[in-house]
Protein backbone atom coordinates (compact mmCIF):
# COMPACT_ATOMS: atom_id res chain seq x y z
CA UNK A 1 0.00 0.00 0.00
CA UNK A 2 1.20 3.26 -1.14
CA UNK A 3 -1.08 6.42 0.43
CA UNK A 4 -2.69 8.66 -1.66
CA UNK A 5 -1.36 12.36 -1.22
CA UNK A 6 -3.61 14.68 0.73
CA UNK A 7 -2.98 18.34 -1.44
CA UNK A 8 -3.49 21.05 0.39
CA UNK A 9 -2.77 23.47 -2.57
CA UNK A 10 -5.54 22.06 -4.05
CA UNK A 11 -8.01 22.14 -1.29
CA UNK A 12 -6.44 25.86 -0.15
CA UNK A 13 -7.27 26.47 -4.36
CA UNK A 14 -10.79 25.06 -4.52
CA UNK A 15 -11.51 27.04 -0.99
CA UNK A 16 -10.21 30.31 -2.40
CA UNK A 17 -12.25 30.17 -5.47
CA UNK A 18 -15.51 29.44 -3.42
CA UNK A 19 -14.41 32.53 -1.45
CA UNK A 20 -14.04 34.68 -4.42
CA UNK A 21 -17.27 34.30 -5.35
CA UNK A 22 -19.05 34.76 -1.76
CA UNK A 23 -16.88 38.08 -2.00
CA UNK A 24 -18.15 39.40 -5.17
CA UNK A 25 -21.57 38.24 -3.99
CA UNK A 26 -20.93 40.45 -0.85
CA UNK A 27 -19.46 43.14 -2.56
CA UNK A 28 -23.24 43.06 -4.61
CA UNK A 29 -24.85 44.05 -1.91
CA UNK A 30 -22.34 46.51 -0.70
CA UNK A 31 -19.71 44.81 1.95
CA UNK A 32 -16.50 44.23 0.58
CA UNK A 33 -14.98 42.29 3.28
CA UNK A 34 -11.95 44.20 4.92
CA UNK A 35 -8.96 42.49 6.29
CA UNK A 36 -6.06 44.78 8.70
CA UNK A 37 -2.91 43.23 8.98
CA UNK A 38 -0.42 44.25 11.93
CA UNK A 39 3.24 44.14 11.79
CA UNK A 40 5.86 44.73 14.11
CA UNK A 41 9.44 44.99 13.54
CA UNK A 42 11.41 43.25 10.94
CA UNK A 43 11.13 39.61 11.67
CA UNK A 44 11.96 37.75 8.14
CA UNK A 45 9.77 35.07 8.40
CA UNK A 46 7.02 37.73 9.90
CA UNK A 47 7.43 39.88 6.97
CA UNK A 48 7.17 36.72 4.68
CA UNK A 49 4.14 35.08 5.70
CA UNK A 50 2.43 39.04 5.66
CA UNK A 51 3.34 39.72 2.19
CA UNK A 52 1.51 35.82 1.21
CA UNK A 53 -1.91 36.70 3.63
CA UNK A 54 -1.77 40.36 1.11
CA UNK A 55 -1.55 38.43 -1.55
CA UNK A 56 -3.99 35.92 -0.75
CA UNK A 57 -6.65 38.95 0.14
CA UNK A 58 -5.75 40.59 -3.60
CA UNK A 59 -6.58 37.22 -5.36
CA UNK A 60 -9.95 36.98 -3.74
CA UNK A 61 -10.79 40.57 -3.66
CA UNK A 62 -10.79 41.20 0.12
CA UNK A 63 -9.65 44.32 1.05
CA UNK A 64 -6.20 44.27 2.76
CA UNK A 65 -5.39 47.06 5.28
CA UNK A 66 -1.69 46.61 5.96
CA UNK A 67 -0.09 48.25 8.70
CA UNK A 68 3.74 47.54 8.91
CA UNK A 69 5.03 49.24 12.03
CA UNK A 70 8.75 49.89 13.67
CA UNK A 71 9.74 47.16 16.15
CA UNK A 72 10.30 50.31 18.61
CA UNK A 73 6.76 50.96 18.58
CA UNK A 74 5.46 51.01 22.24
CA UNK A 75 2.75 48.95 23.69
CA UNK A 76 0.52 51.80 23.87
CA UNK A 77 1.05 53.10 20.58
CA UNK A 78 -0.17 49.03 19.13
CA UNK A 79 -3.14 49.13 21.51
CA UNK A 80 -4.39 52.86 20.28
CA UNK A 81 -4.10 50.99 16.86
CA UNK A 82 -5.57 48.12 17.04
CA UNK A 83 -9.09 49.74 19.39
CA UNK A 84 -8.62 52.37 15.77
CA UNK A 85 -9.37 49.45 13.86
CA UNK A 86 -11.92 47.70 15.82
CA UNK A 87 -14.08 50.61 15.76
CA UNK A 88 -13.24 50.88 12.01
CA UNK A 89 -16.46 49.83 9.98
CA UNK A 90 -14.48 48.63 7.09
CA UNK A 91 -12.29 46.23 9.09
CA UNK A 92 -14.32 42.86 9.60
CA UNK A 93 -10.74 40.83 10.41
CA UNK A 94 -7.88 42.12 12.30
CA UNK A 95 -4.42 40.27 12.56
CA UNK A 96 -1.76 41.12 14.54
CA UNK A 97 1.54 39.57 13.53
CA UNK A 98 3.58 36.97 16.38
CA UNK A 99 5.86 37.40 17.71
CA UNK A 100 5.95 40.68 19.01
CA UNK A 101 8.94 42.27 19.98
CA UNK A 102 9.90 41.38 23.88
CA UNK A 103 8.65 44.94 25.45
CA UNK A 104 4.91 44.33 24.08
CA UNK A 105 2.87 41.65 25.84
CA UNK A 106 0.96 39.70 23.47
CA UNK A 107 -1.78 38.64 25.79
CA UNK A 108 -2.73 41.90 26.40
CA UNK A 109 -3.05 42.90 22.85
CA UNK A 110 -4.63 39.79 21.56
CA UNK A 111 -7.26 40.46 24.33
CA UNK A 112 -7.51 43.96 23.20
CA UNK A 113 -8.80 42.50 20.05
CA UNK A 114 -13.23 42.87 19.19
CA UNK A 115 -13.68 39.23 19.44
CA UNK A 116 -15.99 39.62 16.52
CA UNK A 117 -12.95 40.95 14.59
CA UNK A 118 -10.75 37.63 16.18
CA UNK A 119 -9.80 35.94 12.63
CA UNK A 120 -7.12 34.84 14.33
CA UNK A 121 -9.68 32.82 16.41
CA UNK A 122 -7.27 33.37 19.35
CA UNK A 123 -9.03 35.43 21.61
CA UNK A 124 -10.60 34.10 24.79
CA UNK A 125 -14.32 35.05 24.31
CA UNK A 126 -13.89 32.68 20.86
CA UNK A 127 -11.45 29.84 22.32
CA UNK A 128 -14.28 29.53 24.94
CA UNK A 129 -17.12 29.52 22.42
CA UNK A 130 -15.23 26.79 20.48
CA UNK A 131 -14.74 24.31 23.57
CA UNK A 132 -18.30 25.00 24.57
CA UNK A 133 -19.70 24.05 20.62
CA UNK A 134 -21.11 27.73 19.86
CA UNK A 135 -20.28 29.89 16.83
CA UNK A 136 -16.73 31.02 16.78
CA UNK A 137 -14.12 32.17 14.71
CA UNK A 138 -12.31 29.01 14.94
CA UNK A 139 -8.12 29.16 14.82
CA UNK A 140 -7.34 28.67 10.80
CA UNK A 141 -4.52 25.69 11.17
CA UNK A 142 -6.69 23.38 13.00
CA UNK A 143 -10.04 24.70 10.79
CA UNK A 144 -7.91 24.07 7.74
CA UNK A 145 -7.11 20.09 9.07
CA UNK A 146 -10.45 19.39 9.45
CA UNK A 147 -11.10 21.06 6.06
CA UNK A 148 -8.74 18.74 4.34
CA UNK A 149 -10.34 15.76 6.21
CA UNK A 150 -13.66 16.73 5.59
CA UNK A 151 -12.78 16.75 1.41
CA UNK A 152 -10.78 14.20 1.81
CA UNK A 153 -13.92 11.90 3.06
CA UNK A 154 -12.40 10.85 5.97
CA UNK A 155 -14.59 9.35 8.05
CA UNK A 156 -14.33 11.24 11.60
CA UNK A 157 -17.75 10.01 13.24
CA UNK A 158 -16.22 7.37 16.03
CA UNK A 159 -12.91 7.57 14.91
CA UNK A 160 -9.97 7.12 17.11
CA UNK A 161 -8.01 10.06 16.73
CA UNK A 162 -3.93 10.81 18.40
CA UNK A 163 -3.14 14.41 18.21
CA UNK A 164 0.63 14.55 19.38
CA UNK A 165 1.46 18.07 20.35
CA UNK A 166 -0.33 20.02 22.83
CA UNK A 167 -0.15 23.82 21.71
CA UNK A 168 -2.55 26.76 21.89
CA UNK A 169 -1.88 27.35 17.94
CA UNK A 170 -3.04 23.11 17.01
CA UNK A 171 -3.00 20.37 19.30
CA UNK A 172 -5.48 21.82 21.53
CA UNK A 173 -7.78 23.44 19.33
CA UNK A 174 -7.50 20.24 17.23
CA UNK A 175 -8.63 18.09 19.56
CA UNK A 176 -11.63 19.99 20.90
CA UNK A 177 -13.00 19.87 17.65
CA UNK A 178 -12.63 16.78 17.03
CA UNK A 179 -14.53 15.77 19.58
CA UNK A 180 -17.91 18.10 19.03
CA UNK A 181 -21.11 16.81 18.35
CA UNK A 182 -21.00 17.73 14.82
CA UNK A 183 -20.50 15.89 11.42
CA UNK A 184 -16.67 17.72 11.56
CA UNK A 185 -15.96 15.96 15.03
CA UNK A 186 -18.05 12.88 16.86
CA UNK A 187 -14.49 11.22 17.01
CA UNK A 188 -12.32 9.65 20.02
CA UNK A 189 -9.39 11.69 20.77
CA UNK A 190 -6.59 10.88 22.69
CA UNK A 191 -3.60 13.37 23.69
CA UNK A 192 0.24 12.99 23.45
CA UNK A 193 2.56 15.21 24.81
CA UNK A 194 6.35 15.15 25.94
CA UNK A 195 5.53 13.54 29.35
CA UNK A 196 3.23 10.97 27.98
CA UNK A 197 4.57 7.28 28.56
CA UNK A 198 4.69 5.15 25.85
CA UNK A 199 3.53 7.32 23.12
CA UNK A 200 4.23 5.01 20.47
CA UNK A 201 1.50 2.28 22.08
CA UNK A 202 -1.16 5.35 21.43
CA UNK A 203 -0.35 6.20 18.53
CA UNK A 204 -0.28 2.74 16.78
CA UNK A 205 -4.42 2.31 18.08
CA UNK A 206 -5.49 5.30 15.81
CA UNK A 207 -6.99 5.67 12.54
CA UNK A 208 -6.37 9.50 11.85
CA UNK A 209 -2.45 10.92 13.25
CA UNK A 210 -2.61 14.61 13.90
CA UNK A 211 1.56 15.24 14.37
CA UNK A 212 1.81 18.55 15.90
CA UNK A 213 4.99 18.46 18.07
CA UNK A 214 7.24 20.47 16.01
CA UNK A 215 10.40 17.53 15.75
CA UNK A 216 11.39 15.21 12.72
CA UNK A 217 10.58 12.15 13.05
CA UNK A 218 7.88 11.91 16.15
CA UNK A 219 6.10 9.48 14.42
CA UNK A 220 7.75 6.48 12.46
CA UNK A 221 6.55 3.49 10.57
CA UNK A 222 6.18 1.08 13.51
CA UNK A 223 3.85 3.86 14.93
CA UNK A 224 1.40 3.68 12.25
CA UNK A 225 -1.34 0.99 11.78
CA UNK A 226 -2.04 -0.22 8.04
CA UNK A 227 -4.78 2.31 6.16
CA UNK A 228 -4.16 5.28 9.01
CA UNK A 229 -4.59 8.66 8.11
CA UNK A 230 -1.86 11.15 8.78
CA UNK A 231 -1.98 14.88 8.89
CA UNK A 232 1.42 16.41 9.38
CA UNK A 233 1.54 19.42 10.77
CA UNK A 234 5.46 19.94 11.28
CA UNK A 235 7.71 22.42 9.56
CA UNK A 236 11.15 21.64 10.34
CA UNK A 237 14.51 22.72 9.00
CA UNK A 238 16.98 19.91 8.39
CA UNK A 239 20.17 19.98 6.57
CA UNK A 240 21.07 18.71 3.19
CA UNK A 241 24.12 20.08 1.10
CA UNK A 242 22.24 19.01 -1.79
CA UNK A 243 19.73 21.97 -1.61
CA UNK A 244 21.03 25.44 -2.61
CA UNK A 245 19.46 26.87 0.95
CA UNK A 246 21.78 24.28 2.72
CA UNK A 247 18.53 23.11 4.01
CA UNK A 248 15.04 20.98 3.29
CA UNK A 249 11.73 21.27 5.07
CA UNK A 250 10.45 18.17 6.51
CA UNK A 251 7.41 17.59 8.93
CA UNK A 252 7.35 15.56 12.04
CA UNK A 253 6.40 11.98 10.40
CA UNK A 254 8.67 9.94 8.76
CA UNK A 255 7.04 10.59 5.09
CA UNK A 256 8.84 8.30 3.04
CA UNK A 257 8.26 5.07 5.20
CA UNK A 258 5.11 6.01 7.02
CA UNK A 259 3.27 6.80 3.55
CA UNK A 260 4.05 3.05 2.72
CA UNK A 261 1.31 1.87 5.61
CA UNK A 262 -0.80 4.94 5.66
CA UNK A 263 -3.77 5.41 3.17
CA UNK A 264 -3.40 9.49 3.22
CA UNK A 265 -0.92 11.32 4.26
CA UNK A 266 -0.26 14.83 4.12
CA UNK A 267 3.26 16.05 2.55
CA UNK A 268 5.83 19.14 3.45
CA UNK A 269 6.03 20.92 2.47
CA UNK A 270 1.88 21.49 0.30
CA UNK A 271 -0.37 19.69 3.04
CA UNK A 272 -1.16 21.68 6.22
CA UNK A 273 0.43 25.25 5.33
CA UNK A 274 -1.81 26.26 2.32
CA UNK A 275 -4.56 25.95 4.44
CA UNK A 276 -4.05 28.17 7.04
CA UNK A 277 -3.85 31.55 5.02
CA UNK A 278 -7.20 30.03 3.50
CA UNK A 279 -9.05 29.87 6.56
CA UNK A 280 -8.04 33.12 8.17
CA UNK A 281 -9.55 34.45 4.77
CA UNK A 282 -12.84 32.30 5.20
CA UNK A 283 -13.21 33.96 8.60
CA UNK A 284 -12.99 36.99 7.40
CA UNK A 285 -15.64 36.71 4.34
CA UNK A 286 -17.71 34.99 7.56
CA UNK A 287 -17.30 38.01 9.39
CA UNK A 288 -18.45 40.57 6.39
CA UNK A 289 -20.87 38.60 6.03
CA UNK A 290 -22.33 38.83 9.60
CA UNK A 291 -22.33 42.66 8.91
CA UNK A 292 -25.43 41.90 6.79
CA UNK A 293 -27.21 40.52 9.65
CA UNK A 294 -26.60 42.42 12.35
């Protein structure tokens, strides 16, 4: 058995063109969806992933307010800006860049964020709706996994389910959704962290792998039970003198033996990553469109 390739450029693709047209549907009746982007300091990989969510907001037609600022900016100075763009009517979405330089807490200014402007879906009010199984913004990296599941036809209903990785960005997120009562959860989900004993005897019970520990290799091919599904999560740096950057991304499964017992499996780089971009768009086209409600 040889696993079919989950592509997440193609899912993030097929998303973004049903997105383009809910915007120009939107934009119809007089909401063009608005989208402020925060940055602070120079940060390359910051600066990169900014410059992609722009992009990504041009394709669609989204309206991108970007707002690149020194990293000597003060605390106070962010705060007056982002409460300027929550009261801004034309700013449904507001993202503010991590990390932020050392001398600006990032709770506080996440907090200081309208939760009904949270795309991030980071801010209490919305984590809180999510665990509880109300309307939220829900956090784009694990929205986009369950995404590629979902159109992948994975069946999640009473599935047994290892997330390993316990963060605030995607193993904890993940797993609450996963186990909603909804047709995008209904599963069994089960937990592994760094002081979990014998990792490798949970792991080898489940049929969907969620690796979200952020280290090559985590999970191997004597982890894996024939037909599982894997969803790779991992961006690592390795290096390889073959490669003109000195270096190679790989996740945190081992891809080329584990895809030989898995029947989907998510590459890296092109599984996970397109997705996230794509979702923090969705929630903001979900939040314009809430405008027209209200």
């Amino acid at each position: 058995m040889t696993a079919k390739i989950i592509d997440g450029k193609q899912v993030a693709a097929d998303m973004r063109a049903e997105l383009k047209e809910k915007v120009a549907e939107l934009k119809a009746k007089g909401v063009t969806p608005g989208l402020a982007v925060v940055l602070v300091g120079e940060d390359p990989a910051s600066k990169s992933y900014v410059t992609a969510k722009e992009r990504a907001c041009e394709e669609i037609g989204i309206y991108s307010d970007d707002n690149r600022l020194s990293a000597k900016t003060s605390e106070d100075e962010l705060l007056a800006l982002v409460e300027k763009l929550n009261k801004d009517p034309k700013i449904n979405g507001i993202l503010v860049q991590l990390p932020l330089p050392k001398h600006i807490d990032e709770d506080k200014v996440l907090l200081a964020i309208d939760p009904a402007k949270d795309v991030d879906g980071f801010h209490p009010v919305n984590v809180g709706k999510m665990v509880v199984g109300q309307d939220a913004y829900l956090p784009c990296t694990p929205h986009g996994i369950i995404q590629l599941l979902v159109r992948s036809k994975v069946q999640l209903e009473g599935a047994e389910v290892v997330v390993v990785g316990r963060s605030n960005i995607v193993g904890k997120p993940i797993a609450n959704m996963l186990i909603q009562k909804a047709h995008t959860g209904n599963a069994t989900v089960t937990v592994c962290h760094t002081r979990t004993k014998n990792i490798a005897e949970h792991v080898k019970r489940a049929d969907i792998i969620i690796a979200a520990a952020g280290r090559p290799n985590t999970v191997t091919a004597d982890m894996v039970k024939d037909g599982a599904v894997i969803i790779d999560v991992g961006v690592n740096r390795v290096e390889d003198a073959t490669k003109k950057r000195g270096y190679r991304l790989v996740g945190d499964v081992d891809f080329e033996a584990v895809k030989e017992k898995a029947s989907l499996i998510t590459p890296v780089p092109g599984g996970v990553g397109p997705m996230t971009i794509t979702m923090l768009l969705y929630n903001t086209v979900q939040s314009a469109e809430k405008t027209l409600k209200a």
